[in-house]
C-alpha atoms as a PDB file:
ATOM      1  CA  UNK A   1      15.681   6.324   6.894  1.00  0.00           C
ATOM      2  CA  UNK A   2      18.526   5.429   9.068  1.00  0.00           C
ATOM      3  CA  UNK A   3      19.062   5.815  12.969  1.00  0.00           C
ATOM      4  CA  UNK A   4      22.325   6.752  14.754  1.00  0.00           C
ATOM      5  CA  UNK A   5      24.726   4.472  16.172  1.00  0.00           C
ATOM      6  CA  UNK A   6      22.763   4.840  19.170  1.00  0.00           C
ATOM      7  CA  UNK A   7      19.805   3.834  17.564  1.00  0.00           C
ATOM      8  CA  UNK A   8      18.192   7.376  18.665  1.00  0.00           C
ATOM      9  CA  UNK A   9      17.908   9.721  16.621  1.00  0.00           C
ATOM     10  CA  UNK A  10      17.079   9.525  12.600  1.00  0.00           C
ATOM     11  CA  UNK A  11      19.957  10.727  10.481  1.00  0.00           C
ATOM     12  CA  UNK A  12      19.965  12.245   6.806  1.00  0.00           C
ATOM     13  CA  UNK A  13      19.180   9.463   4.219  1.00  0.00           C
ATOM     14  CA  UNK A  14      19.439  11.832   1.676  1.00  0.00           C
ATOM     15  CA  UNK A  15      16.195  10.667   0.348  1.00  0.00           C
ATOM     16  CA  UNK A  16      13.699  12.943  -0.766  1.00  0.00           C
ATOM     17  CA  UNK A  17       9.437  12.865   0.429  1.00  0.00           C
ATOM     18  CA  UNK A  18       7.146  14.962  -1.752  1.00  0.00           C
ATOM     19  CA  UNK A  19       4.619  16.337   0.206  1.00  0.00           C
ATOM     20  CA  UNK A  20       1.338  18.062  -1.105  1.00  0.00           C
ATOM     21  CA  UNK A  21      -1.271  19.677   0.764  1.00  0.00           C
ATOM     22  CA  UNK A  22      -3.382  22.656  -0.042  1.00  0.00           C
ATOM     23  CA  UNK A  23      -3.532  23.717   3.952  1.00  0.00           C
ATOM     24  CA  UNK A  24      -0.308  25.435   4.188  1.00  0.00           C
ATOM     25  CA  UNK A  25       0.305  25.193   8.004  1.00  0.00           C
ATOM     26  CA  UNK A  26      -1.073  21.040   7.650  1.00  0.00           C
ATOM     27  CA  UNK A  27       1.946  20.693   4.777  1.00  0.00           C
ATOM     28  CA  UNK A  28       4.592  22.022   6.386  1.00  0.00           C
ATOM     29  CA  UNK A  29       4.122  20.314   9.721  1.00  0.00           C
ATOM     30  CA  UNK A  30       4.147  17.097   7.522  1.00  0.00           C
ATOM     31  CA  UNK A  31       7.144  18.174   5.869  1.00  0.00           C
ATOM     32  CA  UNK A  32       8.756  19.259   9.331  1.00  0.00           C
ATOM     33  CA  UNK A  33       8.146  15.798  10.689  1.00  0.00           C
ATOM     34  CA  UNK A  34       9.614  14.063   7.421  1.00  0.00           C
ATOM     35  CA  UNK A  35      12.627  16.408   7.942  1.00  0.00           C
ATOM     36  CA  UNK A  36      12.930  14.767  11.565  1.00  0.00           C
ATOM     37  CA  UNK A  37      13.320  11.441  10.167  1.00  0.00           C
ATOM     38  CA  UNK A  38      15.689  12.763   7.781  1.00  0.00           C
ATOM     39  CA  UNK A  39      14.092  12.925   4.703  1.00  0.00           C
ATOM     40  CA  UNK A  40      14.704  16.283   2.462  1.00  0.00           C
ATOM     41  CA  UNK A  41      10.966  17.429   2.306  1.00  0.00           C
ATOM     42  CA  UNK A  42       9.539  19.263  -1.285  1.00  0.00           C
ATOM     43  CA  UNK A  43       6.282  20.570  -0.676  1.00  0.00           C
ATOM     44  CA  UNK A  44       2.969  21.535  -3.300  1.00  0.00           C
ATOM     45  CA  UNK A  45      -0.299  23.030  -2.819  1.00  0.00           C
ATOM     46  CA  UNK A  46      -2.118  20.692  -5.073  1.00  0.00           C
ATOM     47  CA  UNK A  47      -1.786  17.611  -7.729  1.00  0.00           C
ATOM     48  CA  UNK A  48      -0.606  19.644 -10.845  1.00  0.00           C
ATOM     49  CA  UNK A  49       2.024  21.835  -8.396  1.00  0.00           C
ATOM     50  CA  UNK A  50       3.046  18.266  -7.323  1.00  0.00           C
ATOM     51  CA  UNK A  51       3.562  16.506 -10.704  1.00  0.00           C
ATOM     52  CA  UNK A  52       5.331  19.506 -11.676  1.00  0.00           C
ATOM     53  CA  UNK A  53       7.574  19.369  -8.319  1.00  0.00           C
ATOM     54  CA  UNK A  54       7.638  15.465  -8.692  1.00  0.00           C
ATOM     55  CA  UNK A  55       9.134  15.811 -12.423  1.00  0.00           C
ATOM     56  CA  UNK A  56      11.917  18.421 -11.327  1.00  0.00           C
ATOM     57  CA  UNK A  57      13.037  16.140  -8.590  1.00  0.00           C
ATOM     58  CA  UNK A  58      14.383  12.807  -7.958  1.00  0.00           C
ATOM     59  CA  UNK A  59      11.867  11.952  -5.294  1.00  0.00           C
ATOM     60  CA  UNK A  60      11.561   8.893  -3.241  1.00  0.00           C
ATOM     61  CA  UNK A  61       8.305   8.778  -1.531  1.00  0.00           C
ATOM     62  CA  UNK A  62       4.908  10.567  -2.218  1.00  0.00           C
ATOM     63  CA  UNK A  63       2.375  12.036   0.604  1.00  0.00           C
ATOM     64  CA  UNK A  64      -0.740  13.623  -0.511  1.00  0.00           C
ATOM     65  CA  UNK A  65      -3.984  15.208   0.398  1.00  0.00           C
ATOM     66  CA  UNK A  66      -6.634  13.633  -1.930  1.00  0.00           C
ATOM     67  CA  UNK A  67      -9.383  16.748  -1.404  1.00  0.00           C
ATOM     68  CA  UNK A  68      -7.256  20.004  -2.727  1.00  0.00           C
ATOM     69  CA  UNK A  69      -8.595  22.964  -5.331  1.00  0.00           C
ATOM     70  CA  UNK A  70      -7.579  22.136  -8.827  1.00  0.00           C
ATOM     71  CA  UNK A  71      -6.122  18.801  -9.231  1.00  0.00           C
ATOM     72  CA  UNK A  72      -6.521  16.182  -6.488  1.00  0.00           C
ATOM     73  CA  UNK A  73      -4.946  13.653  -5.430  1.00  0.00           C
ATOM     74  CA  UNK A  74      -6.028  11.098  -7.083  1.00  0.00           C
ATOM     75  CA  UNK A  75      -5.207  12.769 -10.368  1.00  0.00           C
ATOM     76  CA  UNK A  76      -2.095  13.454  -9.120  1.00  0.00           C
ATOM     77  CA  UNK A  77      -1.660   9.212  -8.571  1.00  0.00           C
ATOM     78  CA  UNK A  78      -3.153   8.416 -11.650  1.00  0.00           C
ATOM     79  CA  UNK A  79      -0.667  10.876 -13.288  1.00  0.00           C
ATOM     80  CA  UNK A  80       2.720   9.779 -11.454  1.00  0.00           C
ATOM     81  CA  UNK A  81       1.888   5.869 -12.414  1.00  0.00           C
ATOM     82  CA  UNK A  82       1.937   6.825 -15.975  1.00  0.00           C
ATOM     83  CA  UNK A  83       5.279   7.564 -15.642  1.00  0.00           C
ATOM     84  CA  UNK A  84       6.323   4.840 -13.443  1.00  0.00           C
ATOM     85  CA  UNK A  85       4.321   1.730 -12.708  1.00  0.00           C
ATOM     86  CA  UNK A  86       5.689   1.322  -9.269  1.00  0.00           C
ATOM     87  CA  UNK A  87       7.678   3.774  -7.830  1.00  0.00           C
ATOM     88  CA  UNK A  88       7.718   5.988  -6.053  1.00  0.00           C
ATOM     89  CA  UNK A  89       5.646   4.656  -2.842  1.00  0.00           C
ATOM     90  CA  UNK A  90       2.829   7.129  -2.774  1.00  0.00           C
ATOM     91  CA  UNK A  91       0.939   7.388   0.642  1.00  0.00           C
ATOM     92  CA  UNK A  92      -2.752   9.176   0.702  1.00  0.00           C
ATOM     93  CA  UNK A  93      -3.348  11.419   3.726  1.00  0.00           C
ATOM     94  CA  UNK A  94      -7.015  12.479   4.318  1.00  0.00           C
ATOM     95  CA  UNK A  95      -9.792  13.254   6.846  1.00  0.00           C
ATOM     96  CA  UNK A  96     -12.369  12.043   4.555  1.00  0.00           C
ATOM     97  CA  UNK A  97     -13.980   9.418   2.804  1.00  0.00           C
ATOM     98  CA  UNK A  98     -13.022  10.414  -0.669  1.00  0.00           C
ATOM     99  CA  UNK A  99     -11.647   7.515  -2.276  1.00  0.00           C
ATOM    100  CA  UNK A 100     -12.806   4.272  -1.855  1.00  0.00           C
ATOM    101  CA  UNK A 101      -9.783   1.992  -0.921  1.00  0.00           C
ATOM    102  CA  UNK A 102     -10.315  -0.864  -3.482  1.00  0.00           C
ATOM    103  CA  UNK A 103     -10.275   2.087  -6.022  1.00  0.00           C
ATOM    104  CA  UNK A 104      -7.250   3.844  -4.641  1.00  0.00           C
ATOM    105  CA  UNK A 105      -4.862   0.539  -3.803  1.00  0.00           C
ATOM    106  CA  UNK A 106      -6.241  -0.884  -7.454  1.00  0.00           C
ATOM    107  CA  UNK A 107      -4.311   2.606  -8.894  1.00  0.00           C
ATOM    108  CA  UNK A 108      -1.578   2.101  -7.540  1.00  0.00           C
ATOM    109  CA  UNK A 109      -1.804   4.059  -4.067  1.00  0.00           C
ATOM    110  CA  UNK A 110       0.919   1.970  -1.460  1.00  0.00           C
ATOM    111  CA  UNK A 111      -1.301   3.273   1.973  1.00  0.00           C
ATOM    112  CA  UNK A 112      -3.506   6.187   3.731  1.00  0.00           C
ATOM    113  CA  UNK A 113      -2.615   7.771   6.888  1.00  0.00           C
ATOM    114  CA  UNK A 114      -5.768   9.369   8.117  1.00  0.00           C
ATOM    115  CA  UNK A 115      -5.483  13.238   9.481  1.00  0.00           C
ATOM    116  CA  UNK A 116      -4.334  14.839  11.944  1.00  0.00           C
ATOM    117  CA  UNK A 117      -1.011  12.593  11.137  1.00  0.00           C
ATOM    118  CA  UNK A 118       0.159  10.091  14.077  1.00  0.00           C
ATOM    119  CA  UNK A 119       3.983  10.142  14.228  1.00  0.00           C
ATOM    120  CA  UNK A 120       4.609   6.935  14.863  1.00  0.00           C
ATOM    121  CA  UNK A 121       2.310   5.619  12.006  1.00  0.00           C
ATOM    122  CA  UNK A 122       3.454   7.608  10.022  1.00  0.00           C
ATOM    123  CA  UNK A 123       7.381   6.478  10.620  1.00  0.00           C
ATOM    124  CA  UNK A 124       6.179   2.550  10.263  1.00  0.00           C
ATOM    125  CA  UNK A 125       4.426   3.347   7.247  1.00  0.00           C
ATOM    126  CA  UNK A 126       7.421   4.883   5.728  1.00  0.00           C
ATOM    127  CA  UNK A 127       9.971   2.576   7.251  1.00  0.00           C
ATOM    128  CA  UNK A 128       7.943  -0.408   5.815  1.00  0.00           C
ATOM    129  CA  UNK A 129       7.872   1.659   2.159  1.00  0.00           C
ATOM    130  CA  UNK A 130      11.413   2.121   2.169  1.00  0.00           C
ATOM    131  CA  UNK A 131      12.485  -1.341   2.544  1.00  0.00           C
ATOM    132  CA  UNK A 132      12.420  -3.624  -0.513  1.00  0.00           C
ATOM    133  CA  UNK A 133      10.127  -6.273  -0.975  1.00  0.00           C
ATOM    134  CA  UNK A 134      12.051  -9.271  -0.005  1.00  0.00           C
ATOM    135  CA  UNK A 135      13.045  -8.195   3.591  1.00  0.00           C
ATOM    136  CA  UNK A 136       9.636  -6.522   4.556  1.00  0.00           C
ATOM    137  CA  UNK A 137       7.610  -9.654   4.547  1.00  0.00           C
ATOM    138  CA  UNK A 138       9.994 -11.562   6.305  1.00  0.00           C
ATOM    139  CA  UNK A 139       9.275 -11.243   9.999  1.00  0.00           C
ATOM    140  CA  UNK A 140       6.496 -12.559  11.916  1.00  0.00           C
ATOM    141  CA  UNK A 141       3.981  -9.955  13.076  1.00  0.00           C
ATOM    142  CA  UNK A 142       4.130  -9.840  17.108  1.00  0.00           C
ATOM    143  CA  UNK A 143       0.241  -9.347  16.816  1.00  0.00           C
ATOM    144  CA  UNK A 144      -1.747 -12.425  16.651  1.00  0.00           C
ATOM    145  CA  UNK A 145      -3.687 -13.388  14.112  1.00  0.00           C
ATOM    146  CA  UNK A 146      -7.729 -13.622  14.401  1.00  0.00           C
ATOM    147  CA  UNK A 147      -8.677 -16.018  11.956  1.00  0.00           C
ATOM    148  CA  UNK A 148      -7.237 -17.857   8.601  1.00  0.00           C
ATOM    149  CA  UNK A 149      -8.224 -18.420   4.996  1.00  0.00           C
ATOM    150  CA  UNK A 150      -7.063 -22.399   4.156  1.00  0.00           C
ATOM    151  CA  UNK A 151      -8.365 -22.814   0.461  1.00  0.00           C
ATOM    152  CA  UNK A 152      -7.463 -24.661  -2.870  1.00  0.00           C
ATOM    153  CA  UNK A 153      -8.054 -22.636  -6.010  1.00  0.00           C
ATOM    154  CA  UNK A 154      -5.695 -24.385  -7.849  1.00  0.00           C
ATOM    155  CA  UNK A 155      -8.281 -24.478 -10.579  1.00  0.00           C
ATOM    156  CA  UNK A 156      -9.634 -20.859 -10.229  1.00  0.00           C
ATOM    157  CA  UNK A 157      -8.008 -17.441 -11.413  1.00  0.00           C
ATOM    158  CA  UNK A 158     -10.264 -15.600  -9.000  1.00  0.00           C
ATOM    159  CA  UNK A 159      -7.391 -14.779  -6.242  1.00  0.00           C
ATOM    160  CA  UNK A 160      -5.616 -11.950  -7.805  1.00  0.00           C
ATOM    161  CA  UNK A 161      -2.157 -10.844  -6.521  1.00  0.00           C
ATOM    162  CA  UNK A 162      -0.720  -7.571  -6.443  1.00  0.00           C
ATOM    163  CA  UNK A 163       2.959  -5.605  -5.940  1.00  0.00           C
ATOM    164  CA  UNK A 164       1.301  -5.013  -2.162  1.00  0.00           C
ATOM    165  CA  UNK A 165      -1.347  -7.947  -1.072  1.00  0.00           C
ATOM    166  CA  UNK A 166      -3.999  -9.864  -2.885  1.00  0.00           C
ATOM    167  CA  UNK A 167      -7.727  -9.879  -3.725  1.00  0.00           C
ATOM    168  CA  UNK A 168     -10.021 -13.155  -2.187  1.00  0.00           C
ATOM    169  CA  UNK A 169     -13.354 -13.172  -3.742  1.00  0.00           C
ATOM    170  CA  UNK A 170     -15.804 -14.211  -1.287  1.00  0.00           C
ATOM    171  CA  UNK A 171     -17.211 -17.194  -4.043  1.00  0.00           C
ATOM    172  CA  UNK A 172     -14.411 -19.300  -2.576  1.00  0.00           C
ATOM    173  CA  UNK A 173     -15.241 -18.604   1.074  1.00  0.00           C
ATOM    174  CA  UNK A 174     -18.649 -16.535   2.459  1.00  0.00           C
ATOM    175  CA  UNK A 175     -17.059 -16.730   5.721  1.00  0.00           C
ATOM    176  CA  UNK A 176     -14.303 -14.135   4.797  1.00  0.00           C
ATOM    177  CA  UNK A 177     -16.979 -11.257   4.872  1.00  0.00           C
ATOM    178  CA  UNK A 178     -17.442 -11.539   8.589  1.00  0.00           C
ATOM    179  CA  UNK A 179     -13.095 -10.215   8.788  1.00  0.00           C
ATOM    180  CA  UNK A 180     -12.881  -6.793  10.553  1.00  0.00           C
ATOM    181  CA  UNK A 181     -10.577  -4.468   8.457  1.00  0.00           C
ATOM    182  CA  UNK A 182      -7.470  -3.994   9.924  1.00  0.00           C
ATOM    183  CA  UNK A 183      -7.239  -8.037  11.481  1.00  0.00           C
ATOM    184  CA  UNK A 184      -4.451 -10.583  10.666  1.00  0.00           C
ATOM    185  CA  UNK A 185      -5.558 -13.334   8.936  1.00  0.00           C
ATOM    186  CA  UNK A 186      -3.122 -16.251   8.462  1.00  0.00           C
ATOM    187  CA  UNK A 187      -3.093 -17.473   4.759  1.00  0.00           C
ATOM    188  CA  UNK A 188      -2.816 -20.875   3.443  1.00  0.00           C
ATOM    189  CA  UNK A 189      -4.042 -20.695  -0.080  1.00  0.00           C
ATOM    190  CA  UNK A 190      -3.205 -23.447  -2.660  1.00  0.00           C
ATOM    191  CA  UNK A 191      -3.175 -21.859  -6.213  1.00  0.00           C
ATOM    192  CA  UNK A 192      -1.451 -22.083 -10.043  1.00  0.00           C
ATOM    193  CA  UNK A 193      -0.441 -18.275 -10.407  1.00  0.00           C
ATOM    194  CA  UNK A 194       2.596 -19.153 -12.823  1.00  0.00           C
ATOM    195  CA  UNK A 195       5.244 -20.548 -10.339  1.00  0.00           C
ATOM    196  CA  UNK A 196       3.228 -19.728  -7.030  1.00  0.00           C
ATOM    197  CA  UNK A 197       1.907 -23.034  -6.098  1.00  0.00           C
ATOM    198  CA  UNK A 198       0.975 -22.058  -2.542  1.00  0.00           C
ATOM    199  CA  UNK A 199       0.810 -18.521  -0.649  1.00  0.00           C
ATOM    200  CA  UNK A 200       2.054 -18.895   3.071  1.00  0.00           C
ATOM    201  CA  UNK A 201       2.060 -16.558   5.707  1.00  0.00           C
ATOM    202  CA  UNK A 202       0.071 -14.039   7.302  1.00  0.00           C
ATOM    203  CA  UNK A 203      -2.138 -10.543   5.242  1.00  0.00           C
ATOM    204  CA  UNK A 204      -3.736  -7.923   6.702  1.00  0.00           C
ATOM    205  CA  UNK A 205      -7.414  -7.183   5.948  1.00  0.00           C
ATOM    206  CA  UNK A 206      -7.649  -3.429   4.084  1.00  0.00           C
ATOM    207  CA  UNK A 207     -10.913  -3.902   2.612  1.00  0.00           C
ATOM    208  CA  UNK A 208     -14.295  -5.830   2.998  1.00  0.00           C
ATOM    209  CA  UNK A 209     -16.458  -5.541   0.235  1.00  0.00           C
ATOM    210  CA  UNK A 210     -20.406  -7.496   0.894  1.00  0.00           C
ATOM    211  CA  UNK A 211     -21.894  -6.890  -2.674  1.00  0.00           C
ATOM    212  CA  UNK A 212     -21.298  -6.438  -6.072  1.00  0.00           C
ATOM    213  CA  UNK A 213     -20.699  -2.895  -6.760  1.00  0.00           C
ATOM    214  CA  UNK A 214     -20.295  -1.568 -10.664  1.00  0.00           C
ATOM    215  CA  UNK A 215     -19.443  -4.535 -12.108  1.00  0.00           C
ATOM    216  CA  UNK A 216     -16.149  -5.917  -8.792  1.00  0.00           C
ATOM    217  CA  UNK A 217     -17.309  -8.949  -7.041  1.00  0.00           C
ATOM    218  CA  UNK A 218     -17.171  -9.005  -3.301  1.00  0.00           C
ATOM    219  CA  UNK A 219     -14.166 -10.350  -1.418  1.00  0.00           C
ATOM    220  CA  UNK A 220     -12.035  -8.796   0.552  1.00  0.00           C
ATOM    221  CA  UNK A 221      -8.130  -6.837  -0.134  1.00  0.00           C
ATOM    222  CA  UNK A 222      -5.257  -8.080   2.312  1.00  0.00           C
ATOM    223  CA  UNK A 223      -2.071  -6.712   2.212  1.00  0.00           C
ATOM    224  CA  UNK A 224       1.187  -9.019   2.620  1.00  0.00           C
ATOM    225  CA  UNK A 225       2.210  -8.621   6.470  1.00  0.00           C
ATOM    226  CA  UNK A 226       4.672 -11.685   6.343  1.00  0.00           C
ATOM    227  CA  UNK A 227       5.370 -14.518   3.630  1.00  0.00           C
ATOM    228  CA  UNK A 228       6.856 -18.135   4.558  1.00  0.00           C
ATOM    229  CA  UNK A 229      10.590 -18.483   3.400  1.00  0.00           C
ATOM    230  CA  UNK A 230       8.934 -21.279   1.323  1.00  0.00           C
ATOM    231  CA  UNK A 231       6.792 -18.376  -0.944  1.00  0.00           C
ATOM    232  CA  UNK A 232       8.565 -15.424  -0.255  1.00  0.00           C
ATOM    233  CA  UNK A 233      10.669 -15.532  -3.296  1.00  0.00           C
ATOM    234  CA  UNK A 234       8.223 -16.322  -5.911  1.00  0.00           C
ATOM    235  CA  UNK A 235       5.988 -13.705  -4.734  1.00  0.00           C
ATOM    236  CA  UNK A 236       8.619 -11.409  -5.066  1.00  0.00           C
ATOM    237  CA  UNK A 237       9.705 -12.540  -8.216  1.00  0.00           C
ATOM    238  CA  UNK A 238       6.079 -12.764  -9.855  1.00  0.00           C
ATOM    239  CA  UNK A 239       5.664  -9.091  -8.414  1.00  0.00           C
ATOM    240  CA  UNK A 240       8.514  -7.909 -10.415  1.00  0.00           C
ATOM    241  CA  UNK A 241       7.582  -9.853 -13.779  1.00  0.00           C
ATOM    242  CA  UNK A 242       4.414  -8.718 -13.965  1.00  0.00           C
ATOM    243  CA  UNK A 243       4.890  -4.866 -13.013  1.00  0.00           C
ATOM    244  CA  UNK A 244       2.052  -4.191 -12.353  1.00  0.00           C
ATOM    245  CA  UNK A 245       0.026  -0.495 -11.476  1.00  0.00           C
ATOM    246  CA  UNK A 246      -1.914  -1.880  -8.891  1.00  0.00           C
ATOM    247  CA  UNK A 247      -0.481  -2.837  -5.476  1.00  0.00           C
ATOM    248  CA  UNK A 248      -4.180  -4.864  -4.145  1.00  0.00           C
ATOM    249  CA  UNK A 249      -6.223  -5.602  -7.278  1.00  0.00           C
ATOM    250  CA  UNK A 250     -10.161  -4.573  -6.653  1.00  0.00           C
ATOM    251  CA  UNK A 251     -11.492  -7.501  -7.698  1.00  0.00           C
ATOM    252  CA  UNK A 252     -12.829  -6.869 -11.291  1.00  0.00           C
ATOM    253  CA  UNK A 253     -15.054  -9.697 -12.536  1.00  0.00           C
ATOM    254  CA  UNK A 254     -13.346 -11.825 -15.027  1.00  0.00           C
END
C-alpha cells in the first residue's frame, strides 16, 4: 500500500486482500474500501468459498467474518495455516463475541477489526501488516505508556513469545491483571529465550485473562508496539527460526 508523490491518494500495489463475508452488501463495501487503498479485492461468502478463492490466488492479506453459514471463520484460519504457518496476515472482522482472542491470536489470527469497519483502523491495521517485521517495531508509539512490567525470568520458561507479541503469566507479577486491554505497557523483561537475553521496548495489552480456564494459566497477551534497537533483531530473528502458527501464544500450562 503505497501513496502518491503527494502523499494523497493510495496507488495500486498490486497486492491482492481476500475478503469473505456472508452479508453481500457488508463484503463488498469492505472490498470497495480495500480497492481505495489499492489493493485488488477477491471476495467469498463463507470459509470453504474462501479457501477455495485463497488457493486459486496469490493473495496477500486475509479479512474475514468469523459467524457465516457453512464454514466459519475460524475454520477457514485453521485451514489457511496448514498451508502456511505465517502468511498471509489474516485479520478477523466481527460484531460478536465469537472467538475468544487468546484462542484466535494462539491460531494464528494477526488482528480483529470489530463491525461496522472504521476506515482509518482499518488502513493502520493493514499498513502495520504489510510492513515486515523489522521496520514495524521500530518507532516509538506517540501514545504514552500507562504502566511497565520490569521482571527477571531468566530462570523461568513461563514468558512465551510469539511471531506478533508475547504471553506474561501473572505467577511472575499479580499486578499485571489490573492492565486495561488496549494500554501500553513499557517492557523490561530479563529472560534466556535462546539468544534473547532481555526484551526492551514497549507491547500493547490484547488480552487479560484472571483465572485458569481449561487447563491456560492467567496472564495477560501483549502485542509488540516497539522493540529497542538493542532486541529488535533477535526478536526478529528468533521469530523466523522458530516459525511458528501462533502470533501471541495463550498461555498453555507447561
Amino acid at each position: 500500500m503505497i501513496r502518491d508523490e503527494e502523499g494523497d491518494d493510495y496507488v495500486s500495489t498490486n497486492k491482492t486482500v481476500l475478503v469473505i463475508d456472508d452479508q453481500k452488501s457488508f463484503r463488498e463495501a469492505v472490498a470497495f474500501e480495500f480497492e481505495m487503498l489499492g489493493f485488488s479485492p477477491i471476495v467469498a461468502e463463507n470459509g470453504e468459498d474462501g479457501l477455495e478463492k485463497y488457493k486459486q490466488n496469490k493473495v496477500d492479506i486475509v479479512i474475514s467474518d468469523i459467524r457465516m453459514p457453512g464454514w466459519d471463520g475460524r475454520r477457514l484460519l485453521n485451514e489457511i495455516r496448514k498451508i502456511s504457518k505465517t502468511s498471509p496476515p489474516f485479520v478477523f472482522m466481527t460484531g460478536f463475541a465469537d472467538l475468544k482472542y487468546y484462542e484466535a491470536f494462539h491460531e494464528g489470527a494477526d488482528a480483529f477489526l470489530g463491525k461496522p469497519i472504521n476506515p482509518d483502523i482499518l488502513v493502520k491495521v493493514v499498513e502495520t501488516l504489510s510492513s515486515p517485521l523489522g521496520s514495524r517495531w521500530n518507532h516509538k508509539p506517540e501514545e504514552e505508556s500507562s504502566g511497565e512490567i520490569d521482571l527477571d525470568v531468566k530462570k523461568s520458561s513461563s514468558v512465551q513469545i510469539g511471531r506478533l507479541g508475547l504471553f506474561v503469566p501473572s505467577s511472575v507479577d499479580e499486578k499485571i491483571l489490573d492492565f486495561k486491554i488496549g494500554s501500553l505497557i513499557n517492557l523490561q523483561i530479563v529472560c534466556a529465550l535462546d539468544d534473547i537475553n532481555k526484551i526492551s521496548g514497549v507491547g500493547r495489552v490484547l488480552w487479560v485473562r484472571p483465572g485458569d480456564y481449561e487447563g491456560l494459566e492467567p496472564g495477560i497477551g501483549l502485542q509488540f508496539e516497539y522493540l529497542n534497537d538493542e532486541c529488535l533483531q533477535k526478536i526478529v530473528s528468533y521469530i523466523e527460526k522458530h516459525d511458528a502458527v501462533e502470533t501471541i501464544p495463550k498461555g498453555e500450562k507447561a
